[in-house]
C-alpha atoms as a PDB file:
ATOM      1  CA  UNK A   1       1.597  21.627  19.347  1.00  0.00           C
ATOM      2  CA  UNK A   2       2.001  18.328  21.186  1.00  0.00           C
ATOM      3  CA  UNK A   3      -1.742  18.778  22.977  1.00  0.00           C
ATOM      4  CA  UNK A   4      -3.322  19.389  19.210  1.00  0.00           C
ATOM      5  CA  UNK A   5      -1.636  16.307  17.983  1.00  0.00           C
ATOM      6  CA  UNK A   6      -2.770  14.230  20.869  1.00  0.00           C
ATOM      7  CA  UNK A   7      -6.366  15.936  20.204  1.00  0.00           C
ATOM      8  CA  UNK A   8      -6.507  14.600  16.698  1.00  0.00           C
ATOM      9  CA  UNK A   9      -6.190  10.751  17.690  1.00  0.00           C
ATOM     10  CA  UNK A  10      -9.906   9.666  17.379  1.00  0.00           C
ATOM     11  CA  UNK A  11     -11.159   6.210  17.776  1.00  0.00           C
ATOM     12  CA  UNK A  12     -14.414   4.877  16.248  1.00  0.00           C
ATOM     13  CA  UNK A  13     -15.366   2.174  18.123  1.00  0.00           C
ATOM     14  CA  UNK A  14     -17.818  -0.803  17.659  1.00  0.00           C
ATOM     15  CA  UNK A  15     -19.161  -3.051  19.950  1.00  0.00           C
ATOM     16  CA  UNK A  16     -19.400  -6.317  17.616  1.00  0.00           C
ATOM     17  CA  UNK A  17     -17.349  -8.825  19.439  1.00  0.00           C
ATOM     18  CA  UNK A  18     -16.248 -10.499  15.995  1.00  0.00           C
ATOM     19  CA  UNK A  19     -15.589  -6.785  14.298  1.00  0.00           C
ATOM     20  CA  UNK A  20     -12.761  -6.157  12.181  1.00  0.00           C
ATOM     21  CA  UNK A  21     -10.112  -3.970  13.745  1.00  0.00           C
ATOM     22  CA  UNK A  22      -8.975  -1.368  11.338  1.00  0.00           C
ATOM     23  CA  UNK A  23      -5.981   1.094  12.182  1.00  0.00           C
ATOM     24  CA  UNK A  24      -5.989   4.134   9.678  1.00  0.00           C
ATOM     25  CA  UNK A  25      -2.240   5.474   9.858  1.00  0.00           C
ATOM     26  CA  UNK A  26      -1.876   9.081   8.188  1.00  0.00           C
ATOM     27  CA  UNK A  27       1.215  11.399   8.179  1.00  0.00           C
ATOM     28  CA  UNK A  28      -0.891  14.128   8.396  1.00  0.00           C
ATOM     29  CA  UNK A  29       0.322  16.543   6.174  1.00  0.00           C
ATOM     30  CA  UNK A  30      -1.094  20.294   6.291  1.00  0.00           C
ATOM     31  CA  UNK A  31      -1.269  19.946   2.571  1.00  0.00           C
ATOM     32  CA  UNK A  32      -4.245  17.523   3.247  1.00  0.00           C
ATOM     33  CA  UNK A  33      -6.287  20.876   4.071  1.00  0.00           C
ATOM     34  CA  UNK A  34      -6.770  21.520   0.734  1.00  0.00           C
ATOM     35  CA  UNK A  35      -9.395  18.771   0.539  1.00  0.00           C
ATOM     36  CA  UNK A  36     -10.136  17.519   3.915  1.00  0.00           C
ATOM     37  CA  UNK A  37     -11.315  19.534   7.150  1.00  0.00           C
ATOM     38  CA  UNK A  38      -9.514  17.316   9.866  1.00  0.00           C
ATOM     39  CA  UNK A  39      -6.662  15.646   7.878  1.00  0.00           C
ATOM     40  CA  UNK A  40      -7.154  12.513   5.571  1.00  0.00           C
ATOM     41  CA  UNK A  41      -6.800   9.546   7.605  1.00  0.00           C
ATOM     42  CA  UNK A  42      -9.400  10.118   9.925  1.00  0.00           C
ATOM     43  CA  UNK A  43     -11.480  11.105   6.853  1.00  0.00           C
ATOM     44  CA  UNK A  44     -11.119   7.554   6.186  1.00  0.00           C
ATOM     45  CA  UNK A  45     -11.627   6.455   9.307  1.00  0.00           C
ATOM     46  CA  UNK A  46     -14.318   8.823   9.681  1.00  0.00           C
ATOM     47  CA  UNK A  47     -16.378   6.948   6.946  1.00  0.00           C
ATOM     48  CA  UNK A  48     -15.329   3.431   7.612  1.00  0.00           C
ATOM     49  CA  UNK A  49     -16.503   3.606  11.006  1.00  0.00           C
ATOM     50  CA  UNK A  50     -20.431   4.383   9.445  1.00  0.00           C
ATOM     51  CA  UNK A  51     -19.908   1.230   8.222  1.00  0.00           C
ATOM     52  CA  UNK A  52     -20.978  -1.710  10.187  1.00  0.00           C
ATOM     53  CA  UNK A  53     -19.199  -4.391  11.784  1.00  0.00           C
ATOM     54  CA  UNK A  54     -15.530  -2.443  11.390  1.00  0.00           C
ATOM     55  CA  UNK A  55     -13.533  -1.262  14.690  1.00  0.00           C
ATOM     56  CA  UNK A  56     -11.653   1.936  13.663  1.00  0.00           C
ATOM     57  CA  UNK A  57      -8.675   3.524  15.179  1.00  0.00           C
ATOM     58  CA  UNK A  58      -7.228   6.456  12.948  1.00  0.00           C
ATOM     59  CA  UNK A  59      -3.669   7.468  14.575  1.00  0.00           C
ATOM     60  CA  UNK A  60      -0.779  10.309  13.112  1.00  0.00           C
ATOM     61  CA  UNK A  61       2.558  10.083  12.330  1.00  0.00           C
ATOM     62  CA  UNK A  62       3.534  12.363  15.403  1.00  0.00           C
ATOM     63  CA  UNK A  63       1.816  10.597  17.751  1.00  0.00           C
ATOM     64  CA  UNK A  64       3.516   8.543  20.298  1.00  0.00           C
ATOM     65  CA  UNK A  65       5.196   5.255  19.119  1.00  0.00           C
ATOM     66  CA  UNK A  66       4.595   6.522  15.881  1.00  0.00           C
ATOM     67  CA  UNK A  67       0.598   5.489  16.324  1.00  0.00           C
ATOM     68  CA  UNK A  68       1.546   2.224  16.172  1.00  0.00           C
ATOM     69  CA  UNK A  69       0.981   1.342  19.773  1.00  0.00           C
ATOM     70  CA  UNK A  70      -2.143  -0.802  19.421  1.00  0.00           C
ATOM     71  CA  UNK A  71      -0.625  -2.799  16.181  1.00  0.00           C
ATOM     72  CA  UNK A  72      -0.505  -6.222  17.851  1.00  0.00           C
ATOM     73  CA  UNK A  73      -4.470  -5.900  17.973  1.00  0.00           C
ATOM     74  CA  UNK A  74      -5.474  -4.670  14.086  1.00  0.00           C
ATOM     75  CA  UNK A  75      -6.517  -6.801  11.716  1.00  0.00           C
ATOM     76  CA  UNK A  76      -5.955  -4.453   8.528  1.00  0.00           C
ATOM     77  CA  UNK A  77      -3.494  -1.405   8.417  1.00  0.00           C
ATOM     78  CA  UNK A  78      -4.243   1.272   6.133  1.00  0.00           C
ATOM     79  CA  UNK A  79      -1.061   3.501   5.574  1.00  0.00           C
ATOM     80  CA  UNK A  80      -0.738   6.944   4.320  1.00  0.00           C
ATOM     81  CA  UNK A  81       2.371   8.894   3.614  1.00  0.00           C
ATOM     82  CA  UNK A  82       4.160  11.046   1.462  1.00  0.00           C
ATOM     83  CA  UNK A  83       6.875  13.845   1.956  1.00  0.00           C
ATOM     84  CA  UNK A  84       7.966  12.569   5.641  1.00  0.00           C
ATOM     85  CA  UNK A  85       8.522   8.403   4.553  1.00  0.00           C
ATOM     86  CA  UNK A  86      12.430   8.422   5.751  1.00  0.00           C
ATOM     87  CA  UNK A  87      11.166   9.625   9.492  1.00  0.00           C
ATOM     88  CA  UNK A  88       9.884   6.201   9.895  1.00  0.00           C
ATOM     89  CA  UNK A  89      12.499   4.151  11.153  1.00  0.00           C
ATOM     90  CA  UNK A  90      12.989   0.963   9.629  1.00  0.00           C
ATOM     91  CA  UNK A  91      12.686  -1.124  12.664  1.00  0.00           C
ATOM     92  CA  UNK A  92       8.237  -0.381  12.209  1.00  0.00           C
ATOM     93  CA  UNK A  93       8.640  -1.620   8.287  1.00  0.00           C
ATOM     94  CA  UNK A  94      10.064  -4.914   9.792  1.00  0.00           C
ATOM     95  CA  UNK A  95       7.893  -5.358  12.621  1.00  0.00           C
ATOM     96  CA  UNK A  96       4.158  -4.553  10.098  1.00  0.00           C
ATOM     97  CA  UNK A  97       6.179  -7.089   7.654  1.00  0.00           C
ATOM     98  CA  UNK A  98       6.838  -9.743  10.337  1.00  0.00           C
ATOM     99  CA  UNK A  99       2.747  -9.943  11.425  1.00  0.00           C
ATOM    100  CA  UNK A 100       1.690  -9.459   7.707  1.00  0.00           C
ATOM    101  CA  UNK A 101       4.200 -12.682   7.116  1.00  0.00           C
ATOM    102  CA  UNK A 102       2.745 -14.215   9.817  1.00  0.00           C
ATOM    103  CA  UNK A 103      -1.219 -14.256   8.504  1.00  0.00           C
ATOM    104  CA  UNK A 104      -1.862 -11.761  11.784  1.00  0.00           C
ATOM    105  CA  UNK A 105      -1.925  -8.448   9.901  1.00  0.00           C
ATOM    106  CA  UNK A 106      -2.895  -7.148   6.216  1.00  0.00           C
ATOM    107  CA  UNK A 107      -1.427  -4.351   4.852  1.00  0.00           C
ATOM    108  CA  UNK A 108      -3.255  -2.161   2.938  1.00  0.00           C
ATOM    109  CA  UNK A 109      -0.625   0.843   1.071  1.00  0.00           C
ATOM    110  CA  UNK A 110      -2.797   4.176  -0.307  1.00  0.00           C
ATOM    111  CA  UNK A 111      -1.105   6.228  -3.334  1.00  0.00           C
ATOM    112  CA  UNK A 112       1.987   7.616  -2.371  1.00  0.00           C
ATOM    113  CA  UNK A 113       2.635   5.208   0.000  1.00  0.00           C
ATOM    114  CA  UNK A 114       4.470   3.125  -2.215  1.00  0.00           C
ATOM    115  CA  UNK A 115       7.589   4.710  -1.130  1.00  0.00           C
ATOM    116  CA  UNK A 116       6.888   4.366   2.770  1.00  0.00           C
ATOM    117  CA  UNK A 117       8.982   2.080   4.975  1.00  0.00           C
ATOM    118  CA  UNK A 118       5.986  -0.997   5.326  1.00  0.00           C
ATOM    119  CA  UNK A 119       5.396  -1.651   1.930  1.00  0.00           C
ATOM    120  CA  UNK A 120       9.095  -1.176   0.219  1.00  0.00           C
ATOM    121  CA  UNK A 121      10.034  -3.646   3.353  1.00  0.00           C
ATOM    122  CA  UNK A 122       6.814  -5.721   2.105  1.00  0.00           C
ATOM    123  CA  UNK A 123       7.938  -5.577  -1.091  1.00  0.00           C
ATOM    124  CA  UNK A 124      11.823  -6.331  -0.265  1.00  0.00           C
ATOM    125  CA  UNK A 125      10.522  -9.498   1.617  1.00  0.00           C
ATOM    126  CA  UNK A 126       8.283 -10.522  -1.266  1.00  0.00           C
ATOM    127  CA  UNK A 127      11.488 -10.396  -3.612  1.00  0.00           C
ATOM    128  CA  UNK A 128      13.356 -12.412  -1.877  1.00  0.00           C
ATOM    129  CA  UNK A 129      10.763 -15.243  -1.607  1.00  0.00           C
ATOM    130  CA  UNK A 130      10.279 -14.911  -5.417  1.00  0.00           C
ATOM    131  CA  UNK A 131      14.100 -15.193  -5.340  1.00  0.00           C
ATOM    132  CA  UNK A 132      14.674 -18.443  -3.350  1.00  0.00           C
ATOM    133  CA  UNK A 133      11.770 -19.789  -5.314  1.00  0.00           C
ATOM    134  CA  UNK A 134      13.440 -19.029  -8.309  1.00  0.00           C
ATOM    135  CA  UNK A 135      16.720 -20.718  -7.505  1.00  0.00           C
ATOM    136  CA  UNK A 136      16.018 -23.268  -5.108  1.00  0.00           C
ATOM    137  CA  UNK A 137      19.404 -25.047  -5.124  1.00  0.00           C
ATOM    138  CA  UNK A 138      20.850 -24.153  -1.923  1.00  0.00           C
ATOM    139  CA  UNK A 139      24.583 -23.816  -3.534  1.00  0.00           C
ATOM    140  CA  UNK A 140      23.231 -20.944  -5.104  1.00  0.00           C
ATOM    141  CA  UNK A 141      24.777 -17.689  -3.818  1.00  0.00           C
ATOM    142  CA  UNK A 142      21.940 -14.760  -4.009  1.00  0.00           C
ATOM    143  CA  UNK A 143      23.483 -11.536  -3.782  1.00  0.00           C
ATOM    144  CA  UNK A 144      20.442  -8.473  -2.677  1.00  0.00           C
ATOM    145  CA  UNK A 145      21.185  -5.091  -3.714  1.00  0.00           C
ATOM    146  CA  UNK A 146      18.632  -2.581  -2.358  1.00  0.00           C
ATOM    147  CA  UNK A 147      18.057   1.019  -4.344  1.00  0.00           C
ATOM    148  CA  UNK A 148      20.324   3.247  -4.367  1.00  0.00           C
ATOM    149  CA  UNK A 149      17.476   5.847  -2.211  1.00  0.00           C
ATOM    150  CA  UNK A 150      14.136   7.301  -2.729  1.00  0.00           C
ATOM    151  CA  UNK A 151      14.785   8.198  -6.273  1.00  0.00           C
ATOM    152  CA  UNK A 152      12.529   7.874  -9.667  1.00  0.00           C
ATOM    153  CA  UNK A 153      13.478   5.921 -12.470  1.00  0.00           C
ATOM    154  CA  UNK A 154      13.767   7.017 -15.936  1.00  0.00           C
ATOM    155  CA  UNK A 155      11.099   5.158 -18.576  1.00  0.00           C
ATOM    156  CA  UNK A 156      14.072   2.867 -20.091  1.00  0.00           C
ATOM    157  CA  UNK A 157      15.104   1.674 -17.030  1.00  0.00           C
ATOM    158  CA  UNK A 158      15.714  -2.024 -16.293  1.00  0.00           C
ATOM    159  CA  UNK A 159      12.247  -2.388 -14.283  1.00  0.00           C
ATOM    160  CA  UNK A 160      13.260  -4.065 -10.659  1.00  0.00           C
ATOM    161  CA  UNK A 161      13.511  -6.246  -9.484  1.00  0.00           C
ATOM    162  CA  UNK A 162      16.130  -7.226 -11.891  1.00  0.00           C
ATOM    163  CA  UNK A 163      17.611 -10.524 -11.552  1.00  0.00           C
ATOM    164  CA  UNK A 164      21.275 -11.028 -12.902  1.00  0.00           C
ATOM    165  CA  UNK A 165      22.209 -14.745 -12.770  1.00  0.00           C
ATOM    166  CA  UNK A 166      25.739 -16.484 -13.643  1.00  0.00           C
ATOM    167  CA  UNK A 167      26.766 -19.996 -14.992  1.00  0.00           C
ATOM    168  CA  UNK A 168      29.345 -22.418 -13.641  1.00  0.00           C
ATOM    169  CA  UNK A 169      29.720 -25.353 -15.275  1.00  0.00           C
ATOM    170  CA  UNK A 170      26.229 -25.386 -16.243  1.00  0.00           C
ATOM    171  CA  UNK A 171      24.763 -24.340 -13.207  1.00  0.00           C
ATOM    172  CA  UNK A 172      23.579 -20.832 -11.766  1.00  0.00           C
ATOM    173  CA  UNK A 173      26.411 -20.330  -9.006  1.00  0.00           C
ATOM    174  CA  UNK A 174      25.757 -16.964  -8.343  1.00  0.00           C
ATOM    175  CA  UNK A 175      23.072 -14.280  -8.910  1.00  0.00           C
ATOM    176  CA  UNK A 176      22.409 -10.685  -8.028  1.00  0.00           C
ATOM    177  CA  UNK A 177      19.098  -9.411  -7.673  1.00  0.00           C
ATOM    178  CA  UNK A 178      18.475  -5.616  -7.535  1.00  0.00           C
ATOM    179  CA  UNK A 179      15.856  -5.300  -5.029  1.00  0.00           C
ATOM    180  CA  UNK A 180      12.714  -3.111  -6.375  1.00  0.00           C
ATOM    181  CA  UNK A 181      12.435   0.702  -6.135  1.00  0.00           C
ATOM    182  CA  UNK A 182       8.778   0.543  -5.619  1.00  0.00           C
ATOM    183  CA  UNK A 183       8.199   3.610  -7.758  1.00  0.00           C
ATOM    184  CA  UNK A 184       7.541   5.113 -11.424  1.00  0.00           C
ATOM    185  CA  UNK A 185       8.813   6.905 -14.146  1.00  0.00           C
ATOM    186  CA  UNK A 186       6.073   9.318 -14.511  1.00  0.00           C
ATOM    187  CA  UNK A 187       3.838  11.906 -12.134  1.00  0.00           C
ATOM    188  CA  UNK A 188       1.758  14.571 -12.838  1.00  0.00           C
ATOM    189  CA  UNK A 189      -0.765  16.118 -10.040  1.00  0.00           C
ATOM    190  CA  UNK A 190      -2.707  18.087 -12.808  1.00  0.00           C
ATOM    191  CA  UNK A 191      -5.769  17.265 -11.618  1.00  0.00           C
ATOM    192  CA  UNK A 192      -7.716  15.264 -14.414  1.00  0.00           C
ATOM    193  CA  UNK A 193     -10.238  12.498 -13.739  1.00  0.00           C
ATOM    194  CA  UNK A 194      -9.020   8.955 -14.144  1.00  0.00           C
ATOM    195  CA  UNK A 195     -10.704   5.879 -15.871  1.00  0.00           C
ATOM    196  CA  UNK A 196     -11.432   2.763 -13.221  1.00  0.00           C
ATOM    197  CA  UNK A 197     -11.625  -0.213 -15.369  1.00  0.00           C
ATOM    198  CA  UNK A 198     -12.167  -3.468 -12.955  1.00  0.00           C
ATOM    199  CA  UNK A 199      -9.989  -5.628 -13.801  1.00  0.00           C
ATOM    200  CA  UNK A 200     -10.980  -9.095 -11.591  1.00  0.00           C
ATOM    201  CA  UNK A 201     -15.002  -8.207 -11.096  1.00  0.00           C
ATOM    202  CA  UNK A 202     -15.011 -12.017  -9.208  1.00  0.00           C
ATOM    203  CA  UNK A 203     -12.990 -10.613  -6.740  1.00  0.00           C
ATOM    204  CA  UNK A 204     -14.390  -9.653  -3.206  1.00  0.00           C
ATOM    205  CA  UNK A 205     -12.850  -6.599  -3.111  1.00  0.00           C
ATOM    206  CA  UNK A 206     -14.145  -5.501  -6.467  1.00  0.00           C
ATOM    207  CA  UNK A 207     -17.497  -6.413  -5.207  1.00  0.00           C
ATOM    208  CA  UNK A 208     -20.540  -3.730  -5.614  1.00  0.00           C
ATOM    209  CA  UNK A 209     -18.549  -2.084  -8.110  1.00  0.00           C
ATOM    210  CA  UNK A 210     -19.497  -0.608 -11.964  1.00  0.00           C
ATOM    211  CA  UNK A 211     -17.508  -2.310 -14.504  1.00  0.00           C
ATOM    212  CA  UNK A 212     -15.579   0.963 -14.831  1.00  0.00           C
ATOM    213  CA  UNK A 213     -16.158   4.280 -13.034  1.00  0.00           C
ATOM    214  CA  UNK A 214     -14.367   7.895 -13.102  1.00  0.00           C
ATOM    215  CA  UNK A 215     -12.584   9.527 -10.004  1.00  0.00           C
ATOM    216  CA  UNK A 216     -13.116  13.266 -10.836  1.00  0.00           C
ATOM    217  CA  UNK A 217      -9.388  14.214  -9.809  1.00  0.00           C
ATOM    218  CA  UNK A 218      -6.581  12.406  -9.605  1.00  0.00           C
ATOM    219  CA  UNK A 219      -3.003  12.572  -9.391  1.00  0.00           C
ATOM    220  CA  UNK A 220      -1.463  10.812 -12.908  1.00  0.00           C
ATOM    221  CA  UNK A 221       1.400   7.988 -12.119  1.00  0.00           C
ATOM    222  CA  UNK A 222       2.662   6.171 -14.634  1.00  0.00           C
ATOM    223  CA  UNK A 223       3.911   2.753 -15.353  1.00  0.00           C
ATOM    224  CA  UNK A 224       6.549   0.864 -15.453  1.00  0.00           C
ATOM    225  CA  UNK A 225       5.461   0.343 -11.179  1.00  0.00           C
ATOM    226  CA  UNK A 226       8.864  -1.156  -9.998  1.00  0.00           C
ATOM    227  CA  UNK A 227       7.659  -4.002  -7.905  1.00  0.00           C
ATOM    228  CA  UNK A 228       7.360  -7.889  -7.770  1.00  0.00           C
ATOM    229  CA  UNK A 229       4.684  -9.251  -9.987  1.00  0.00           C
ATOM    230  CA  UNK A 230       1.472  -9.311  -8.515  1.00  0.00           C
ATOM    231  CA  UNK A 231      -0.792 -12.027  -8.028  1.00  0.00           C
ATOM    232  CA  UNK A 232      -3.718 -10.109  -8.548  1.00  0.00           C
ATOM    233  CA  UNK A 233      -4.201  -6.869 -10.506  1.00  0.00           C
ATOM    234  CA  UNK A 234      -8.189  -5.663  -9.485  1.00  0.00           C
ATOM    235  CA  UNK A 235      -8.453  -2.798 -11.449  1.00  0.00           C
ATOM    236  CA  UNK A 236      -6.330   0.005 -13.781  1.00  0.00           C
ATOM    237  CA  UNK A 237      -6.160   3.583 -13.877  1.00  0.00           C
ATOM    238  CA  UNK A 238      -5.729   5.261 -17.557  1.00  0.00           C
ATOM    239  CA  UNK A 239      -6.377   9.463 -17.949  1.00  0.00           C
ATOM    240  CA  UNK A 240      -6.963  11.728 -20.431  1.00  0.00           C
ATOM    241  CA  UNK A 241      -3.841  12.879 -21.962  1.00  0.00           C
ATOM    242  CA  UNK A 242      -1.784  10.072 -21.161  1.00  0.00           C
ATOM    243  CA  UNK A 243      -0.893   7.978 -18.349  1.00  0.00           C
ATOM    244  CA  UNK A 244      -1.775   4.279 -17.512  1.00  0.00           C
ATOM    245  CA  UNK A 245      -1.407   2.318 -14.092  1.00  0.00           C
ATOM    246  CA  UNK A 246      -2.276  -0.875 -12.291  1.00  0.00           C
ATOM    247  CA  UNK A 247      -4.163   0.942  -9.252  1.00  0.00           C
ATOM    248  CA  UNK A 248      -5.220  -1.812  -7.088  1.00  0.00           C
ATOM    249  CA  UNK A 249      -2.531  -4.857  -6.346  1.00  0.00           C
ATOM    250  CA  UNK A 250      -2.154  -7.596  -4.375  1.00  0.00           C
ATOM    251  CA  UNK A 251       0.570  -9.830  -3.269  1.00  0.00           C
ATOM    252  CA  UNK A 252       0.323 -12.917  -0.891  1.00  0.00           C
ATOM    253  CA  UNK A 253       3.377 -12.245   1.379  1.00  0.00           C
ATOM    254  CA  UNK A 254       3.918 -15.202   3.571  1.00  0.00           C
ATOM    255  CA  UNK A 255       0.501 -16.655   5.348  1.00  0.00           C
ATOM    256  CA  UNK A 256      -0.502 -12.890   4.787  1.00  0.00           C
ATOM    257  CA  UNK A 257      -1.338  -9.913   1.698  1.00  0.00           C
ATOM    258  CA  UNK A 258      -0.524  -6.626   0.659  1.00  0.00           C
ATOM    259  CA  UNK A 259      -2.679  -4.663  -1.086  1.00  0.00           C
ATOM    260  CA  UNK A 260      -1.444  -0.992  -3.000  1.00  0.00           C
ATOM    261  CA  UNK A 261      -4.431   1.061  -3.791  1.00  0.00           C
ATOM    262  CA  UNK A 262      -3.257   4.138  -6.061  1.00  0.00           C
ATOM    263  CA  UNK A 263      -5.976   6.948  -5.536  1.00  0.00           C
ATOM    264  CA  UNK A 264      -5.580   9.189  -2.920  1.00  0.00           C
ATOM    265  CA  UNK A 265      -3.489  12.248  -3.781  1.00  0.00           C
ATOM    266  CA  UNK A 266      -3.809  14.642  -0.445  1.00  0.00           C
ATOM    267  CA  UNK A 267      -4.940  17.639  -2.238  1.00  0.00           C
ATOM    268  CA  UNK A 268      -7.876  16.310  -4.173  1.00  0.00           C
ATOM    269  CA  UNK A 269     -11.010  15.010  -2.177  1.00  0.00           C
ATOM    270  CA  UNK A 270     -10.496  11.120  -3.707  1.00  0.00           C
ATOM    271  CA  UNK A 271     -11.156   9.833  -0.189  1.00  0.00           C
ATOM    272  CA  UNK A 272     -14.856  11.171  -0.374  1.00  0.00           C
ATOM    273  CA  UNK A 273     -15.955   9.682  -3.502  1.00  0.00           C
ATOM    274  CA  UNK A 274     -18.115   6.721  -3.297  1.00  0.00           C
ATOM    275  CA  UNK A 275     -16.325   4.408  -5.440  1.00  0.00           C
ATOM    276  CA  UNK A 276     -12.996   4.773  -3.670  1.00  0.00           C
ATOM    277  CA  UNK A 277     -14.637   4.411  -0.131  1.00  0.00           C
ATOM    278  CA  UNK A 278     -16.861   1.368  -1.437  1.00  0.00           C
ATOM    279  CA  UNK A 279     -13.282  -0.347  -2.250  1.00  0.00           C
ATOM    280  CA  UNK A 280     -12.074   0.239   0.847  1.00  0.00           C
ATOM    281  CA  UNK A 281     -14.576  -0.791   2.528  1.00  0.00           C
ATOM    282  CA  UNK A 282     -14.355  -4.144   0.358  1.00  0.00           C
ATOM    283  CA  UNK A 283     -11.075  -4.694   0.789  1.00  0.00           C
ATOM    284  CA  UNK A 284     -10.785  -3.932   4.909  1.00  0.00           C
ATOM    285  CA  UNK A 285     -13.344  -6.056   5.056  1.00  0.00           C
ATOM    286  CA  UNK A 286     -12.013  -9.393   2.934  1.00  0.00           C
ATOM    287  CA  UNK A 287      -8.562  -8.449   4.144  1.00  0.00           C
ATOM    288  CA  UNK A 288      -9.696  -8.737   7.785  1.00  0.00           C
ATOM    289  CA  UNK A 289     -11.220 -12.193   6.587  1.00  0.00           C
ATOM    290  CA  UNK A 290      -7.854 -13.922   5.930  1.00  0.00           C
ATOM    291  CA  UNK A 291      -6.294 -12.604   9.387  1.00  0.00           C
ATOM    292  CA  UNK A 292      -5.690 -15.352  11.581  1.00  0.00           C
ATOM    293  CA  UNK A 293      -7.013 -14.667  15.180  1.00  0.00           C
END
């Protein structure tokens, strides 16, 4: 089993000395099989690479250092994960948050990667910046409570991060902040197209794009997204029967951004429709722009 896994690391490279070095990191799930041949990161990487000017590395869960080997020298990291997230120790979320802090990494987090290690860390760290921001007085005790575990809200939740501050004397002497769950109320993997509306058609990574366009299948999530506010929502999700999301958002964490792009469920072919791929390509691309070298 070990030689197949090692068989399945494949590297696109490019010669262009000023390319952008992309690492496409995939769980690889057998799951994936139901829509892609050779597992759904390197479909990614796969297409990426036919684009010019990008440096792709696509890597698996399994492999050794988990992939992550060759970190130090990416300039975007596209993450992929699902059923195996609490495999990944939490020493990787705190070394992809510590070069995405530093301007020397951008993270980008696909669909159900909300819930892996890098971007709840990401998304911890981003809290408790808003926090500090929020009550700058240093006498200010702030107390962070992280989730309870990997485990869905109901729709009248409080929506974390939830900030609980107390008075003395007039001043805020204490406060709690429950750090976010960085998930949803509502799923459904029926199957039904979803609605692209382009939200920010200024943006670079929105460039090339229709103002609204239809992913034949999709996965249904469903808001209220426990996170930090963003500072840019790109575009929205909404499907037939119900359902509405914010599927492309980015925070500046630090001298560096995260960006959570919803589509990508691993049993329907999203990663092969042009749309999706002509975001990605976008957003590597503008992403590995802001990297500091």
């Amino acid at each position: 089993m070990r030689t197949l896994v090692l068989l399945l690391l494949v590297s696109f490279p490019v010669a262009a000395a000023d390319s952008i070095k992309v690492l496409v990191w995939d769980e690889r799930q057998p799951r994936q099989a139901e829509a892609y041949d050779k597992f759904l990161g390197n479909e990614i990487a796969e297409r990426l690479s036919a684009m010019p000017g990008l440096e792709v590395v696509s890597v698996g869960q399994d492999d050794p250092g988990y992939g992550l080997g060759s970190l130090d020298d990416q300039d975007v990291l596209l993450w992929w994960g699902h059923v195996r997230q609490g495999e990944v120790p939490i020493e990787v979320g705190h070394r992809i948050v510590e070069r995405v802090r530093s301007g020397q990494l951008a993270l980008v987090a696909l669909h159900s990667a909300h819930w892996s290690v890098p971007f709840m860390e990401a998304m911890y760290s981003r809290t408790r910046a808003d926090a500090k921001r929020r009550f700058p007085n240093p006498k200010t005790k702030i107390e962070f409570v992280p989730p309870p575990g990997r485990f869905p809200p109901t729709y009248d939740s409080i929506v974390t991060p939830a900030y609980y501050a107390f008075l003395r004397r007039g001043d805020v002497a204490q406060v709690r902040v429950d750090l976010p769950n960085c998930v949803f109320p509502g799923v459904d993997a029926h199957g039904r197209p979803s609605k692209v509306t382009v939200m920010m058609p200024g943006h670079p990574i929105m460039a090339g794009l229709p103002a609204q366009f239809e992913i034949p299948a999709s996965e249904m999530y469903d808001e209220p997204f426990h996170v930090p506010e963003p500072d840019a929502v790109l575009f929205q999700e909404v499907w037939r029967g119900g359902g509405r999301f914010r599927g492309g958002m980015l925070w500046n964490l630090g001298a560096g951004k995260v960006l959570y792009f919803r589509p990508g469920h691993e049993t329907f072919p999203v990663f092969k429709d042009p749309h999706v791929m002509k975001v990605l390509e976008n957003a590597v691309r503008w992403l590995g722009s802001q990297v500091k070298h």
